[in-house]
Protein backbone atom coordinates (compact mmCIF):
# COMPACT_ATOMS: atom_id res chain seq x y z
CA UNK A 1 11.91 8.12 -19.20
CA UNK A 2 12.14 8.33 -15.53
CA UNK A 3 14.37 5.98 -13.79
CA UNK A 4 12.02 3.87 -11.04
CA UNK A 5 14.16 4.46 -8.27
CA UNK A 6 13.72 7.95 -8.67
CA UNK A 7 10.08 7.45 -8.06
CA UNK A 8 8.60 8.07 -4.06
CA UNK A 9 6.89 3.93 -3.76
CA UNK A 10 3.64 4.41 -1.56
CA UNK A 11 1.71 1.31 0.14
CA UNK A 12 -1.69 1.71 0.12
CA UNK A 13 -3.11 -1.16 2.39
CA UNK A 14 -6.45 -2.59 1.74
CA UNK A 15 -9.58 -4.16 4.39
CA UNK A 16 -10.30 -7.33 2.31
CA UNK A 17 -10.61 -6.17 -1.31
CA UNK A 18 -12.80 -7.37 -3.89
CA UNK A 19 -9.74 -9.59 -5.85
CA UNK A 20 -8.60 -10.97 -1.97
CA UNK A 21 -11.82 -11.12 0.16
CA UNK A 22 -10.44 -12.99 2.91
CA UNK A 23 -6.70 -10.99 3.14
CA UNK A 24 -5.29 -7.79 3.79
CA UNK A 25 -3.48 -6.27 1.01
CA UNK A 26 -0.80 -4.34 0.50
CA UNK A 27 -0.68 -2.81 -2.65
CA UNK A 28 2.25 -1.22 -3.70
CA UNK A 29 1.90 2.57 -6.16
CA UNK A 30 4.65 4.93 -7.15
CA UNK A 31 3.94 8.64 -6.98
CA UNK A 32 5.36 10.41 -9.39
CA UNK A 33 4.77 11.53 -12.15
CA UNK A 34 1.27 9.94 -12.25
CA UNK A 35 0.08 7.46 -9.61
CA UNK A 36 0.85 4.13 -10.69
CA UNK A 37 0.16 0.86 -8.97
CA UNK A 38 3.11 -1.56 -9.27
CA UNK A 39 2.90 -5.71 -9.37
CA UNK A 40 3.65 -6.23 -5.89
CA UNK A 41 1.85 -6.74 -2.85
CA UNK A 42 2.03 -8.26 0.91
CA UNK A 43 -1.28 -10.09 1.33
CA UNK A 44 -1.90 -11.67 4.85
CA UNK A 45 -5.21 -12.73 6.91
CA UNK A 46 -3.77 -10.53 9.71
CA UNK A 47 -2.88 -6.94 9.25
CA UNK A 48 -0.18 -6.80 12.11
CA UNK A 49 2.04 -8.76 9.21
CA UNK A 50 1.14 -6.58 7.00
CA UNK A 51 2.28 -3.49 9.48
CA UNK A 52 5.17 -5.47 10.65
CA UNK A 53 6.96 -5.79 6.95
CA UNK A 54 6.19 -2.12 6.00
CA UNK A 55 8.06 -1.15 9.56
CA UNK A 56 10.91 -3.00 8.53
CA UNK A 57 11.00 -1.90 5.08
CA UNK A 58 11.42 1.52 7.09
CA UNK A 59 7.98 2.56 5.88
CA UNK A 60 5.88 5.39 8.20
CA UNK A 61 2.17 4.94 8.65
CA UNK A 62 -0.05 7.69 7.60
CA UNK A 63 -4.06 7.89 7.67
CA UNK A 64 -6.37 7.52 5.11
CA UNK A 65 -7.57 10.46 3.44
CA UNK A 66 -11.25 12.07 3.23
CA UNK A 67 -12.56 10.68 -0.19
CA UNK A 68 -10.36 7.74 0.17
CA UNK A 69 -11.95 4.25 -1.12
CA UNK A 70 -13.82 2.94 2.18
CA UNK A 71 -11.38 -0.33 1.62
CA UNK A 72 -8.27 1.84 2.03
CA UNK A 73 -7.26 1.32 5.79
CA UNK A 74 -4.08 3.50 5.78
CA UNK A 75 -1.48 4.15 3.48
CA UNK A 76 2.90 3.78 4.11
CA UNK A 77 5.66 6.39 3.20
């Protein structure tokens, strides 16, 4: 069984999704070795919060990618 520190975590912010229509969401997955969302999540009305906590969490911004959901603003590394 692989240890969960040993896993790369991945934030995969949301524009208001279905469960939080009136938030952003942070949503928080691990990578390896399947793609797994976790229980936690940032959820705030204003996404500079949201951007804010990822920086300090030492997190680095990437952009969505082609195919992504349309509610998937960005994801964090």
């Amino acid at each position: 069984m692989t240890d969960e520190r040993e896993l790369l975590p991945i934030w995969v912010v949301y524009d208001h999704p279905a469960d939080f229509p009136h938030c952003y969401v942070a949503r928080k997955w691990l990578s390896l070795p399947q793609p797994r969302a976790t229980a936690d999540m940032l959820i705030s009305a204003n996404l500079d919060d949201i951007h804010e906590a990822l920086e300090e969490l030492g997190f680095t911004h990437l952009s969505p990618m082609p195919g992504d959901d349309p509610k998937i603003i960005e994801t964090w590394v």
